[in-house]
N, C-alpha and C. Protein backbone atom coordinates (compact mmCIF):
# COMPACT_ATOMS: atom_id res chain seq x y z
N UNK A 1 7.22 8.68 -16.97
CA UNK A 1 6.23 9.51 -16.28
C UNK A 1 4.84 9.13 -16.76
N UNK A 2 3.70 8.78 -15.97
CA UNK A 2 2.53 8.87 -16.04
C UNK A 2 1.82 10.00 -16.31
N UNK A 3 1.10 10.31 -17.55
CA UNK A 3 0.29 11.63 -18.10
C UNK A 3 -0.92 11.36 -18.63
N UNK A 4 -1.55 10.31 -17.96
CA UNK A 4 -3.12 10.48 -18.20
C UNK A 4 -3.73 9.39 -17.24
N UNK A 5 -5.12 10.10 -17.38
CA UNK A 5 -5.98 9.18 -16.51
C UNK A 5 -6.70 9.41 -14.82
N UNK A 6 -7.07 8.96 -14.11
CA UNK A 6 -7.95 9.68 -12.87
C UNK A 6 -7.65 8.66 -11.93
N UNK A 7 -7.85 8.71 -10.72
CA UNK A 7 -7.64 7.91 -9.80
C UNK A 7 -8.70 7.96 -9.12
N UNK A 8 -10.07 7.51 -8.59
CA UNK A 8 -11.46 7.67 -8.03
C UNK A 8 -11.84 7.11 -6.75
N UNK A 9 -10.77 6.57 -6.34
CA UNK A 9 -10.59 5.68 -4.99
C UNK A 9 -9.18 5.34 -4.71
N UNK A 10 -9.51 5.34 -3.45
CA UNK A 10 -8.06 5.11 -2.30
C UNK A 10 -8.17 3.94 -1.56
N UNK A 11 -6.95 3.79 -1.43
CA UNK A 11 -7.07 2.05 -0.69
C UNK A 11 -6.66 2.80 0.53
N UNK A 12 -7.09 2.71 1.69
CA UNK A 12 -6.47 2.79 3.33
C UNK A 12 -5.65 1.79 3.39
N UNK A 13 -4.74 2.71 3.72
CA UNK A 13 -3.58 1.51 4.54
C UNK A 13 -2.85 2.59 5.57
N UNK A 14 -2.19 1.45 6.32
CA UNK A 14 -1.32 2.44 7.42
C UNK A 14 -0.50 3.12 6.81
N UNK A 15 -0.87 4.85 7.73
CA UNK A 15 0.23 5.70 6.66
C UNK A 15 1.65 5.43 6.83
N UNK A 16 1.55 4.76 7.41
CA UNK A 16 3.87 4.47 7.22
C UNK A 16 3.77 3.79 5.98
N UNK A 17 2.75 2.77 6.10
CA UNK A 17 3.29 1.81 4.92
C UNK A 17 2.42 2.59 3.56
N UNK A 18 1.80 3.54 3.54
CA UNK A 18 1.59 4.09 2.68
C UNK A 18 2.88 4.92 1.85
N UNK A 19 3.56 5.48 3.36
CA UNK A 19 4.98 6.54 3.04
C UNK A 19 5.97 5.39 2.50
N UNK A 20 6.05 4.37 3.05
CA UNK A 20 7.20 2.85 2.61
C UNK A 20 6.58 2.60 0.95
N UNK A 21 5.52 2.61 0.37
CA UNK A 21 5.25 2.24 -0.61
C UNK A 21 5.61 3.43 -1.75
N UNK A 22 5.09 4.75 -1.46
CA UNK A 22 5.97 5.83 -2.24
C UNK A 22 7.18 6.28 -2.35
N UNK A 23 8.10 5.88 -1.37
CA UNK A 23 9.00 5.89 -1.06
C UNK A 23 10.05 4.53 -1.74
N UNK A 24 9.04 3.67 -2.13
CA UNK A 24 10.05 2.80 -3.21
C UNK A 24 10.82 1.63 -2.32
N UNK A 25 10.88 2.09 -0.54
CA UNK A 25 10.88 0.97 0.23
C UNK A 25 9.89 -0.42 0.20
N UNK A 26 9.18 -0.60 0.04
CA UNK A 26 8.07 -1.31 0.58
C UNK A 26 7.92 -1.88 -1.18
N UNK A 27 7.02 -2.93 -1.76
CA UNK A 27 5.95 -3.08 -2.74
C UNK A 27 4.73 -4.23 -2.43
N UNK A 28 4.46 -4.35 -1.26
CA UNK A 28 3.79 -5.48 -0.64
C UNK A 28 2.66 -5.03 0.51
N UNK A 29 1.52 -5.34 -0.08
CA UNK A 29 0.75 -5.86 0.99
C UNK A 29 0.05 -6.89 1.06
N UNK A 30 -0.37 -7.14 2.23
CA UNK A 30 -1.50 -8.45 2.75
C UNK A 30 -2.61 -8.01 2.99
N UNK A 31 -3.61 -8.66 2.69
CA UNK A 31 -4.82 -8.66 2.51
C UNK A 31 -5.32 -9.83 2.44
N UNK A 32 -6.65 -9.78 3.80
CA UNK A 32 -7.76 -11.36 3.74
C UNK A 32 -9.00 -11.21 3.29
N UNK A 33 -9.35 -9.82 2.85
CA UNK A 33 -10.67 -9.36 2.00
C UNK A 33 -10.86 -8.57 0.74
N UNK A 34 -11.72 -9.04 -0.20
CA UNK A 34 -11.27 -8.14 -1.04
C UNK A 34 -10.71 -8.73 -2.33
N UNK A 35 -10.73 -9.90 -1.97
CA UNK A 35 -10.07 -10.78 -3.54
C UNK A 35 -10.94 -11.41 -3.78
N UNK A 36 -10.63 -11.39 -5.11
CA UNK A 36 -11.91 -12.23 -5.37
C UNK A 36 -11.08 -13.07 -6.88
N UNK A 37 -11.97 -14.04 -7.28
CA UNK A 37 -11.59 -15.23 -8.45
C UNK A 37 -11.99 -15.03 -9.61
N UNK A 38 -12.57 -13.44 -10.02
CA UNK A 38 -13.75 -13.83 -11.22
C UNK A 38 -13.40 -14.42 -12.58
N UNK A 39 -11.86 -14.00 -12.83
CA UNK A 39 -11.84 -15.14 -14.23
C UNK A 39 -11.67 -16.61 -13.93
N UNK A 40 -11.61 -17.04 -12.85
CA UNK A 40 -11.38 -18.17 -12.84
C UNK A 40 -10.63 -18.59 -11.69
N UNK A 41 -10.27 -20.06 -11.24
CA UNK A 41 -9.74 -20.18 -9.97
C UNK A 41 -7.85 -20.08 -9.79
N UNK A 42 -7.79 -19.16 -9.33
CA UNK A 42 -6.23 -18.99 -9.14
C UNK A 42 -5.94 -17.47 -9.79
N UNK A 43 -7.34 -16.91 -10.62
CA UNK A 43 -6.82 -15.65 -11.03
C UNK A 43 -7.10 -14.47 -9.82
N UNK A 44 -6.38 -14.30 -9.17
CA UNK A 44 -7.12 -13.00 -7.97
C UNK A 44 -7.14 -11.89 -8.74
N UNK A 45 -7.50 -10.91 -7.98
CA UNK A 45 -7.47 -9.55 -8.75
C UNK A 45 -8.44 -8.68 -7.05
N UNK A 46 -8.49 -7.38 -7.18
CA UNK A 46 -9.01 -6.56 -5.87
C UNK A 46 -9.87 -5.94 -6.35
N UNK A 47 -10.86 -5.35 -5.45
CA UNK A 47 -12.14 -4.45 -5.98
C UNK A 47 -11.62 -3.52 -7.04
N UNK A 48 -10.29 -3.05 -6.85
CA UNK A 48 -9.79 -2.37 -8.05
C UNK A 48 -8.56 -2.29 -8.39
N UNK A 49 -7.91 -2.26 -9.27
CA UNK A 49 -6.70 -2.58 -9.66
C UNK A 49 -5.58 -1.04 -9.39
N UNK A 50 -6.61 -0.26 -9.42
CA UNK A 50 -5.20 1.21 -9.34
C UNK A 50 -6.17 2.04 -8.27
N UNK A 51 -5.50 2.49 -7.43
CA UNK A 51 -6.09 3.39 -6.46
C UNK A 51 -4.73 4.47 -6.02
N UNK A 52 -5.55 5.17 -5.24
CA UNK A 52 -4.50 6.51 -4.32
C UNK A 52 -4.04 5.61 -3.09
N UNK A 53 -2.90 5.75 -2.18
CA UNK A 53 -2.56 5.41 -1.89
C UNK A 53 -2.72 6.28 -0.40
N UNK A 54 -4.21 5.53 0.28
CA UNK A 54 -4.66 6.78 1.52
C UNK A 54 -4.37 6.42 2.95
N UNK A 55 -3.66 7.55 3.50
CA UNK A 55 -2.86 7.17 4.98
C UNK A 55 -4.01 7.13 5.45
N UNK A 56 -3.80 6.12 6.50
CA UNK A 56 -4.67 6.00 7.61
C UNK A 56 -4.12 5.44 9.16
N UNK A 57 -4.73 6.30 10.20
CA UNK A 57 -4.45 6.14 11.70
C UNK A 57 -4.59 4.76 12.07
N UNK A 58 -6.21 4.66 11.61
CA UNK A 58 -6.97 4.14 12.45
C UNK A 58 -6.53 2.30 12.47
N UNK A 59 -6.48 1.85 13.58
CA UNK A 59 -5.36 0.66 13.76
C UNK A 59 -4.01 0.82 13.30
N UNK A 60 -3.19 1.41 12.97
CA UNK A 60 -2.18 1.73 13.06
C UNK A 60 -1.15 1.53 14.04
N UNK A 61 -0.32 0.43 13.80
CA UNK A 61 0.55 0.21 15.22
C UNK A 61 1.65 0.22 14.84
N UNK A 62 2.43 1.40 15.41
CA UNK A 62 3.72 1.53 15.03
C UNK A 62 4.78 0.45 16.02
N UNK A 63 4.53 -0.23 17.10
CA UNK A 63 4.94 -1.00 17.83
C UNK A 63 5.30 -2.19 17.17
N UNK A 64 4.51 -2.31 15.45
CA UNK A 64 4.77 -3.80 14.91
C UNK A 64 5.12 -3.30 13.45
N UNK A 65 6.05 -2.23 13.47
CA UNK A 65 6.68 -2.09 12.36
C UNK A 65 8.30 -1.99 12.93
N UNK A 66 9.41 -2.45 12.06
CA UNK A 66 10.40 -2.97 12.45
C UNK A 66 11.09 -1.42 12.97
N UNK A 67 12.17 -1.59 13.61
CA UNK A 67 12.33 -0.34 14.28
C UNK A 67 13.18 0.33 12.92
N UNK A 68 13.81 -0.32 12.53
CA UNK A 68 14.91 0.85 11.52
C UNK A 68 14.11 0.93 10.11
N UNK A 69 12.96 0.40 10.15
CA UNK A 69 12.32 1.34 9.03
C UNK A 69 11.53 2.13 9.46
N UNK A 70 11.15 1.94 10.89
CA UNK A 70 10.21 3.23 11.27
C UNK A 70 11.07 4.16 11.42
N UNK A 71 12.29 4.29 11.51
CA UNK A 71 12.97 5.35 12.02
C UNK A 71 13.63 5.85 11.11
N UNK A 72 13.76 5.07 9.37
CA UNK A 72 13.75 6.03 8.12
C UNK A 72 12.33 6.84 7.78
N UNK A 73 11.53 6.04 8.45
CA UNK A 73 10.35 6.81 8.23
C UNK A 73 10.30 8.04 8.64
N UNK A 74 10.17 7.93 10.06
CA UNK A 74 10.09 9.27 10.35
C UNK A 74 10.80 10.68 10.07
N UNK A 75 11.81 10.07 10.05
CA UNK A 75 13.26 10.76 9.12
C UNK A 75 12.77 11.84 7.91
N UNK A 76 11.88 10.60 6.82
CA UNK A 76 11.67 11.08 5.84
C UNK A 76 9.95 12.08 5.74
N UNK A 77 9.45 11.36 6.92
CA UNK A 77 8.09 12.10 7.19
C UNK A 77 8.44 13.56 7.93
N UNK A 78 9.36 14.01 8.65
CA UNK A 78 10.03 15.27 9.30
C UNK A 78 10.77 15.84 8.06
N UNK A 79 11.26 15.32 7.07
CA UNK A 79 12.13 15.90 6.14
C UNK A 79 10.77 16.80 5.37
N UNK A 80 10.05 16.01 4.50
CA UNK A 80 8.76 16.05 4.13
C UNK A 80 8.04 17.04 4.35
N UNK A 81 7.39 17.43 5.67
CA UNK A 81 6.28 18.35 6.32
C UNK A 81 7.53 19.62 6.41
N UNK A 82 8.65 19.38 6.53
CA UNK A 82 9.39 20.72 6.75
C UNK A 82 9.23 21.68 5.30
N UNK A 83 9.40 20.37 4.19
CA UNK A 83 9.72 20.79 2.45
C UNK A 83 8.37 21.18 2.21
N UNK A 84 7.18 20.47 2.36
CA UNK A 84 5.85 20.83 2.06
C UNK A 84 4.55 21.83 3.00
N UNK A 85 5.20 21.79 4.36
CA UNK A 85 4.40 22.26 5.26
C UNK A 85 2.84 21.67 5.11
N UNK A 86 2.77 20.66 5.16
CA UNK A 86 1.20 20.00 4.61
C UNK A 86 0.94 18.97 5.81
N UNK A 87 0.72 19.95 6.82
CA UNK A 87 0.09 19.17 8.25
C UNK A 87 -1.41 19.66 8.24
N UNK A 88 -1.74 20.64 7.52
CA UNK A 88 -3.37 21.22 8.33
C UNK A 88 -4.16 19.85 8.55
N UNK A 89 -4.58 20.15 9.72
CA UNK A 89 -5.62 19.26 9.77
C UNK A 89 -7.16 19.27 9.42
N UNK A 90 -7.86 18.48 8.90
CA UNK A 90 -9.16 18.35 7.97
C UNK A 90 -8.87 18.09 6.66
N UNK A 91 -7.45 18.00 6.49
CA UNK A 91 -7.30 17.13 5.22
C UNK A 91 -6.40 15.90 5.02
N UNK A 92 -6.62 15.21 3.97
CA UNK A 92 -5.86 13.77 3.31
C UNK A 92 -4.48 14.27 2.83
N UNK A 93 -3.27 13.93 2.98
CA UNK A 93 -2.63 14.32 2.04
C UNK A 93 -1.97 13.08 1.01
N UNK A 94 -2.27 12.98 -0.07
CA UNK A 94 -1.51 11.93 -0.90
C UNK A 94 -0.10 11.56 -1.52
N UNK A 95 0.84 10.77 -0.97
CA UNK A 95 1.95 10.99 -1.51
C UNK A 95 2.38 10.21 -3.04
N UNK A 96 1.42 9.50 -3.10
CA UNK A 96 1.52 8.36 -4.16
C UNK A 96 0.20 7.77 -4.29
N UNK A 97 0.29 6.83 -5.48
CA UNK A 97 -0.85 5.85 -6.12
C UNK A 97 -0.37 4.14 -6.19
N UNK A 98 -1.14 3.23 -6.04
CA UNK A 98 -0.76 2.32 -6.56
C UNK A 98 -1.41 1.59 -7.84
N UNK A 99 -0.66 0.11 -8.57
CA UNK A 99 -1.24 -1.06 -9.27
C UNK A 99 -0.99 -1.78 -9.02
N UNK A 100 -1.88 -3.05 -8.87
CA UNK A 100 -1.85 -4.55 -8.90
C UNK A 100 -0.92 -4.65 -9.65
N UNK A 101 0.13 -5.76 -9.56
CA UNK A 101 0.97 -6.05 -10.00
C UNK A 101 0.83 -7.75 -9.97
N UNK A 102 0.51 -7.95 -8.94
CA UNK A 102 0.30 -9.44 -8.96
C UNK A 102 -0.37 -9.92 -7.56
N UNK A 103 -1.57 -10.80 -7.41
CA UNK A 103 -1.92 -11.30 -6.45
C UNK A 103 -1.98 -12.56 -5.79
N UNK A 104 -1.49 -13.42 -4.51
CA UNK A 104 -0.98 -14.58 -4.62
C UNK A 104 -1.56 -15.03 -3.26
N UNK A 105 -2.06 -16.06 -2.85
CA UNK A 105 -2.30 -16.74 -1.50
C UNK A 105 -0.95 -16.92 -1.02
N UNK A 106 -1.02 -16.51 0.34
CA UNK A 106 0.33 -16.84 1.20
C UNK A 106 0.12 -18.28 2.11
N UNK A 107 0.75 -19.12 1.24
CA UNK A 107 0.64 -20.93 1.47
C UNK A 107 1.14 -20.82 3.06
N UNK A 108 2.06 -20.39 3.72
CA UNK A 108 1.95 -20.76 4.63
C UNK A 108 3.23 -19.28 5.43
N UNK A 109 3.30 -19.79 6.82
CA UNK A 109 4.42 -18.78 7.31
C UNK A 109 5.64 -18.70 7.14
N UNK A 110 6.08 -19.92 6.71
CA UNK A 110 7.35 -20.63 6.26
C UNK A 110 7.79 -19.69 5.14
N UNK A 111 6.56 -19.95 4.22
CA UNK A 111 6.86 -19.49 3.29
C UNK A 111 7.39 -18.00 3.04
N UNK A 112 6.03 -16.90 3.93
CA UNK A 112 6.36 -15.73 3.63
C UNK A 112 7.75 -14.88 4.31
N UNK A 113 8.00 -15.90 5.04
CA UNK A 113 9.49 -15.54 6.26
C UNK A 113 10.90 -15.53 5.09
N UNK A 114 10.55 -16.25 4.33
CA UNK A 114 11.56 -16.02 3.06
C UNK A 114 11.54 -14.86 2.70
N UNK A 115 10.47 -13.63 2.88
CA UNK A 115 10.16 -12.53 2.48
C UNK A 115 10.62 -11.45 3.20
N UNK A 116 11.44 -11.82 4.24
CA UNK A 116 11.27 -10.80 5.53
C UNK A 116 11.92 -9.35 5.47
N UNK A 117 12.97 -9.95 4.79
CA UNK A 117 13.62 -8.05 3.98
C UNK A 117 13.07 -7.34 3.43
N UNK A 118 11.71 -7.83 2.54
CA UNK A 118 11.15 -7.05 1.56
C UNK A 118 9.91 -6.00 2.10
N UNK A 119 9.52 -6.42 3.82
CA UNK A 119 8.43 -5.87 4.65
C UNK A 119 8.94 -4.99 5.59
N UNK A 120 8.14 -4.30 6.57
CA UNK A 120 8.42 -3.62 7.23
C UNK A 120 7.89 -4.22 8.28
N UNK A 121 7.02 -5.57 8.11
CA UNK A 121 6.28 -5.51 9.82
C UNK A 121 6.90 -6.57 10.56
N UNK A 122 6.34 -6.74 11.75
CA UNK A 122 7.52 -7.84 13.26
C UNK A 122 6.59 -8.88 13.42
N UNK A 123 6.43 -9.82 13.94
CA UNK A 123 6.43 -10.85 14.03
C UNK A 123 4.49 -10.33 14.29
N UNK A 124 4.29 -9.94 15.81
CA UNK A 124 2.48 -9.71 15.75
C UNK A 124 2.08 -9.36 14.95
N UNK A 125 2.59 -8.32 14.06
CA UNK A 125 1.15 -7.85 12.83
C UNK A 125 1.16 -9.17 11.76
N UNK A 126 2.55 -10.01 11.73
CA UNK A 126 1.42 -11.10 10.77
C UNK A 126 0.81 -12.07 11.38
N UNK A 127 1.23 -12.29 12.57
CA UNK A 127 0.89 -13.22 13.33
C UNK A 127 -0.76 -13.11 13.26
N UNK A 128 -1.27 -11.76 13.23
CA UNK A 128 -2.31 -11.33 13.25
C UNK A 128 -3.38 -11.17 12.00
N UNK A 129 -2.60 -11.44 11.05
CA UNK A 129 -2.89 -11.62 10.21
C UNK A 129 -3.34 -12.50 9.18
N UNK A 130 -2.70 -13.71 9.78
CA UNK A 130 -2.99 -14.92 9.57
C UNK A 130 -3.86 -15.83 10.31
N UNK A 131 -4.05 -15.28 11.55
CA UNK A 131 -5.20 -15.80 12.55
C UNK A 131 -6.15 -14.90 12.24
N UNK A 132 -6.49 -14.09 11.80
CA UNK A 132 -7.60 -13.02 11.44
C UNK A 132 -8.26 -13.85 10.89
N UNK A 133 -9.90 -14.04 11.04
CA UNK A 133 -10.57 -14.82 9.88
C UNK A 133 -9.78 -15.84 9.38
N UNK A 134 -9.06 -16.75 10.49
CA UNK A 134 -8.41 -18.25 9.58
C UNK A 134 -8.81 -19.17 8.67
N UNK A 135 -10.35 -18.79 8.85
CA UNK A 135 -11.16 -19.72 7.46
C UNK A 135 -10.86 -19.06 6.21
N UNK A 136 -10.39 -17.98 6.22
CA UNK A 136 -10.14 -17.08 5.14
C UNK A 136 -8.20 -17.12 4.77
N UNK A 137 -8.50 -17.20 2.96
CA UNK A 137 -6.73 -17.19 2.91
C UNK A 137 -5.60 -15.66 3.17
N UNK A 138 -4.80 -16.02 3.55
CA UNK A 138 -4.20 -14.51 3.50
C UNK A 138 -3.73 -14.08 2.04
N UNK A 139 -3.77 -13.47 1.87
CA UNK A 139 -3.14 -12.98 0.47
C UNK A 139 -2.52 -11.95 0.53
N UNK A 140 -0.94 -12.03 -0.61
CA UNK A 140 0.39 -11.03 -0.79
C UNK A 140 -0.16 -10.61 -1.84
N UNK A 141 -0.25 -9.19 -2.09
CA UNK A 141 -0.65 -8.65 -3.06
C UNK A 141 0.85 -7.14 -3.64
N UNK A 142 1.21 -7.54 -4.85
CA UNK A 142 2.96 -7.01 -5.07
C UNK A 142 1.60 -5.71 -5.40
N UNK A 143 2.87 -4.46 -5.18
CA UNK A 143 1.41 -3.11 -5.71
C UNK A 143 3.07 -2.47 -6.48
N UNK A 144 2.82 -1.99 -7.74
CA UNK A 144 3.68 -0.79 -8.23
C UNK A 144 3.45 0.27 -7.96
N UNK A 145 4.17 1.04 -7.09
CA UNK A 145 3.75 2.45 -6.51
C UNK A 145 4.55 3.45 -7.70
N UNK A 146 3.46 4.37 -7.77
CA UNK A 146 4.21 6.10 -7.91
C UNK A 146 4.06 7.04 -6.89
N UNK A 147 5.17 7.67 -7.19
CA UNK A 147 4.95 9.40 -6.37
C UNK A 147 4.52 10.54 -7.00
N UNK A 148 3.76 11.26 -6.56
CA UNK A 148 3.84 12.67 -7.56
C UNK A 148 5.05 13.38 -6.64
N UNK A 149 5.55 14.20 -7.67
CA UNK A 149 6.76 15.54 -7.03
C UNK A 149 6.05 16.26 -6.32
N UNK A 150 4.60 16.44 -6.12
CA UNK A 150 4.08 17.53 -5.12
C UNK A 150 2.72 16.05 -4.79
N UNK A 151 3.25 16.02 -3.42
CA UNK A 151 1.82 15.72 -2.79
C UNK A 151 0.40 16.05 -3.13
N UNK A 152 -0.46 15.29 -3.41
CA UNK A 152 -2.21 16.23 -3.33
C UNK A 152 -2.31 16.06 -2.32
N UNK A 153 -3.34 16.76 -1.86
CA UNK A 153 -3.99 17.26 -0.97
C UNK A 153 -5.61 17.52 -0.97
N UNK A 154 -6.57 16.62 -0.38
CA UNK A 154 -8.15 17.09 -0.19
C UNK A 154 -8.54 17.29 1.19
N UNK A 155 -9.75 18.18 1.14
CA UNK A 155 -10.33 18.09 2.11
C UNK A 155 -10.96 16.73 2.83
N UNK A 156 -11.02 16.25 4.01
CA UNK A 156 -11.38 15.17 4.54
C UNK A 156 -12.93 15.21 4.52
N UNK A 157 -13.65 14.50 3.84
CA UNK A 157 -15.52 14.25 4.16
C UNK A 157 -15.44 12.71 4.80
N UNK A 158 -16.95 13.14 5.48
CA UNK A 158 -17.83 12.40 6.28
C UNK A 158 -17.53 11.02 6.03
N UNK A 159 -17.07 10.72 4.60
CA UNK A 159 -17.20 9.33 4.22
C UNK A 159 -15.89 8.51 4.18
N UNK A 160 -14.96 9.19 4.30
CA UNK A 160 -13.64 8.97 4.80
C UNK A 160 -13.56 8.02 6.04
N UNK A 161 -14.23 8.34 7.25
CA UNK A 161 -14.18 7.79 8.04
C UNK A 161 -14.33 6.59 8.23
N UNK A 162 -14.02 5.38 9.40
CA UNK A 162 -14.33 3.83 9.48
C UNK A 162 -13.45 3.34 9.08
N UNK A 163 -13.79 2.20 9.73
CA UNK A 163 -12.65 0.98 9.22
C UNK A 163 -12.92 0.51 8.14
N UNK A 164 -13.03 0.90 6.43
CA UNK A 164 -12.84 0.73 5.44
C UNK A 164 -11.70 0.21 4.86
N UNK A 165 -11.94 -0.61 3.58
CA UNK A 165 -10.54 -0.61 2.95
C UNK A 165 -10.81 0.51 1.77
N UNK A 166 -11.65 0.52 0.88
CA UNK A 166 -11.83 1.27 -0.14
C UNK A 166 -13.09 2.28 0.17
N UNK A 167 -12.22 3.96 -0.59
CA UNK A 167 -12.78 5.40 -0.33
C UNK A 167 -12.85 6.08 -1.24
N UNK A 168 -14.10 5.91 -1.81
CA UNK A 168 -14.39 6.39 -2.99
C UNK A 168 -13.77 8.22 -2.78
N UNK A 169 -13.68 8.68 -3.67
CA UNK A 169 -13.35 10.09 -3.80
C UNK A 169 -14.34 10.18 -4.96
N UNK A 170 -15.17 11.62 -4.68
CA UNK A 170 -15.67 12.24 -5.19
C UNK A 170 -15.06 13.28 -6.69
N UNK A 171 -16.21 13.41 -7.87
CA UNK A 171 -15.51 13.50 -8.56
C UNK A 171 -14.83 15.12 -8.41
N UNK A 172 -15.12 16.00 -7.70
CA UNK A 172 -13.93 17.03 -7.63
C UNK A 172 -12.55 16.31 -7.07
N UNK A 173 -12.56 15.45 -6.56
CA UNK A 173 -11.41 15.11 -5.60
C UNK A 173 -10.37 13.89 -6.16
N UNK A 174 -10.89 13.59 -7.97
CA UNK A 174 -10.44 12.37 -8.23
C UNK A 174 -8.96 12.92 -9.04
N UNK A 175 -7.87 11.93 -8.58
CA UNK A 175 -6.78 12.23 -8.83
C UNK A 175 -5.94 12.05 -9.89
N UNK A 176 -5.16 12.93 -10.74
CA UNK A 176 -4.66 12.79 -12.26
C UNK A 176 -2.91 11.58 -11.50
N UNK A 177 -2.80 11.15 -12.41
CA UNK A 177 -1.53 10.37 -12.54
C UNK A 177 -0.74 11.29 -12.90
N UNK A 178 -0.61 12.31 -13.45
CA UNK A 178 0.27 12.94 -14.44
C UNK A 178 1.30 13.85 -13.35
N UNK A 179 2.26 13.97 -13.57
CA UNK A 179 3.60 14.08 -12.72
C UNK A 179 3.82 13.77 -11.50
N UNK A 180 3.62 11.78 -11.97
CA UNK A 180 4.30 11.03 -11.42
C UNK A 180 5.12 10.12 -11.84
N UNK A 181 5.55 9.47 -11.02
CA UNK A 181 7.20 8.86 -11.26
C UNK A 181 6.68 7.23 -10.66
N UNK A 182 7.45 6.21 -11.29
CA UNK A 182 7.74 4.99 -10.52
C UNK A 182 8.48 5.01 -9.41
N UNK A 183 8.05 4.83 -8.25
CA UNK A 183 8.40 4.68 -6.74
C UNK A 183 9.66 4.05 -6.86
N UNK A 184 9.37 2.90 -7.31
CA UNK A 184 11.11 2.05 -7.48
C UNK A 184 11.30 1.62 -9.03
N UNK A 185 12.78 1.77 -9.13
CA UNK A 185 13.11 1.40 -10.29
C UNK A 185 12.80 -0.27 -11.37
N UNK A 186 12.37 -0.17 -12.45
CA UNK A 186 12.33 -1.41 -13.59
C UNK A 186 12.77 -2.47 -13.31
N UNK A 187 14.22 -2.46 -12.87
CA UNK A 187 14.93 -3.30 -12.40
C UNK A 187 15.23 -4.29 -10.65
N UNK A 188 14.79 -3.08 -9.81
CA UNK A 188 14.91 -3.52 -8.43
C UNK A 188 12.91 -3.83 -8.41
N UNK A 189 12.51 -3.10 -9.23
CA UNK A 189 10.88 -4.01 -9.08
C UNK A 189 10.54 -4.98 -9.83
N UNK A 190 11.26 -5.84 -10.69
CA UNK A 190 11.69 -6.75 -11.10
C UNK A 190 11.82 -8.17 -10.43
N UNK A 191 12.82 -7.48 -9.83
CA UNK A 191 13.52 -8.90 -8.98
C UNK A 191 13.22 -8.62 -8.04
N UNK A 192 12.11 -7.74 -7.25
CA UNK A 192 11.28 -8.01 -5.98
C UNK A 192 10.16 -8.96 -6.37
N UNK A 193 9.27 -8.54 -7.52
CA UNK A 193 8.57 -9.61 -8.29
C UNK A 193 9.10 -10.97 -8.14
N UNK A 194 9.69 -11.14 -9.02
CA UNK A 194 10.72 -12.34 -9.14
C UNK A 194 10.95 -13.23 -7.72
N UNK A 195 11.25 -12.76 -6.63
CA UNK A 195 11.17 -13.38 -5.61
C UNK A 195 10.55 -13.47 -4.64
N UNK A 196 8.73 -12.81 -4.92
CA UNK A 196 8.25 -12.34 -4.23
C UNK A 196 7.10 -13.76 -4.97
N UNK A 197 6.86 -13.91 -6.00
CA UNK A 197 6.15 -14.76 -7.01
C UNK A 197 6.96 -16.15 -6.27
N UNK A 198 8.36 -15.91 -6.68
CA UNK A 198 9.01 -17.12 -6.62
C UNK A 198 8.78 -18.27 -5.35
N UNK A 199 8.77 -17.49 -4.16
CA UNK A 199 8.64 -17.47 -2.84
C UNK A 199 7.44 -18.15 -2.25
N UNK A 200 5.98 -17.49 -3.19
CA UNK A 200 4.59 -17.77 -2.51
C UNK A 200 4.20 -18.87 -3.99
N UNK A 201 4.90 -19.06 -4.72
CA UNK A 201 4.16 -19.91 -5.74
C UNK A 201 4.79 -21.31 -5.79
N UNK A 202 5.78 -21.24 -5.19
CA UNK A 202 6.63 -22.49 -4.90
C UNK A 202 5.88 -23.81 -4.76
């Protein structure tokens, strides 16, 4: 269990794959902005290494997430709002946090198709992803998720909004680590590592 420390920013991501990442399904995302080299060439690292883990609508296409994980999703998102009742609207609700775990250029499509069990998305969202800014590399970034046993919950401000990746939270709104849990176990996040490294470093 995690018992100290603050969380001061949220990474947006689509809330499924926000719910797939607390949920211990998921430990992967892609990202073409946002990395940067500063110790040196080959070391990546992200504007920040631990953030909240913040749902977001906006581009959100459930059409390019695979069908039988959207449909544990929802499963578990209806299970969820029944146990917590935490729909009001005008607020964030948080189910988890993440950490960098490791950051890697994705050499090619070949490559990341070796990966395909470990994702949730279909063929357009990477397709799209990799033609996005093609002068730019794509990058797999492994994240260690936690859950807290009770969701937070903030009010939504002004600054929330946009197509952002990173949302600062204000300091009433910055979030404790403390009763949370590792999303997935030592061992199965291990050998997702392991072949997730293995895969893009080849």
């Amino acid at each position: 269990m995690n018992d100290g420390g603050l969380i001061s920013v949220g990474l947006k991501e689509w809330a499924v794959v926000c719910d797939f990442l607390a949920e211990g399904r998921c430990a992967l995302l892609l990202r073409k902005g946002g990395v940067h080299e500063r110790e040196g060439p080959g070391r990546f690292e992200l504007d920040y290494d631990r953030f909240a883990l913040f749902p977001a609508t906006e581009h959100e296409r459930l059409d390019w997430v695979k069908p039988g994980w959207l449909a544990a999703g929802r499963d578990a998102q209806r299970d969820r709002s029944r146990a917590t009742g935490l729909n009001e609207e005008g607020t964030v609700c948080f189910r988890g946090w993440g950490e960098v775990e490791w950051i890697g250029v994705v050499p090619s499509r070949a490559a990341f198709d070796r990966l395909d069990d470990l994702h949730p998305w279909l063929p357009p969202q990477i397709d799209m992803r990799f033609s996005y800014k093609p002068d730019r590399p794509l990058y797999a970034v492994l994240v260690r998720a936690y859950r807290w046993a009770s969701p937070r919950v903030i009010a939504e401000r002004d600054g929330f909004a946009g197509c952002v990746s990173w949302v600062p939270l204000e300091a009433g709104d910055a979030l404790g680590v403390e009763g949370s849990e590792p999303a997935m176990g030592d061992e199965a996040f291990g050998a997702m590592r392991e072949r997730v490294v293995g895969a893009l470093s080849g």
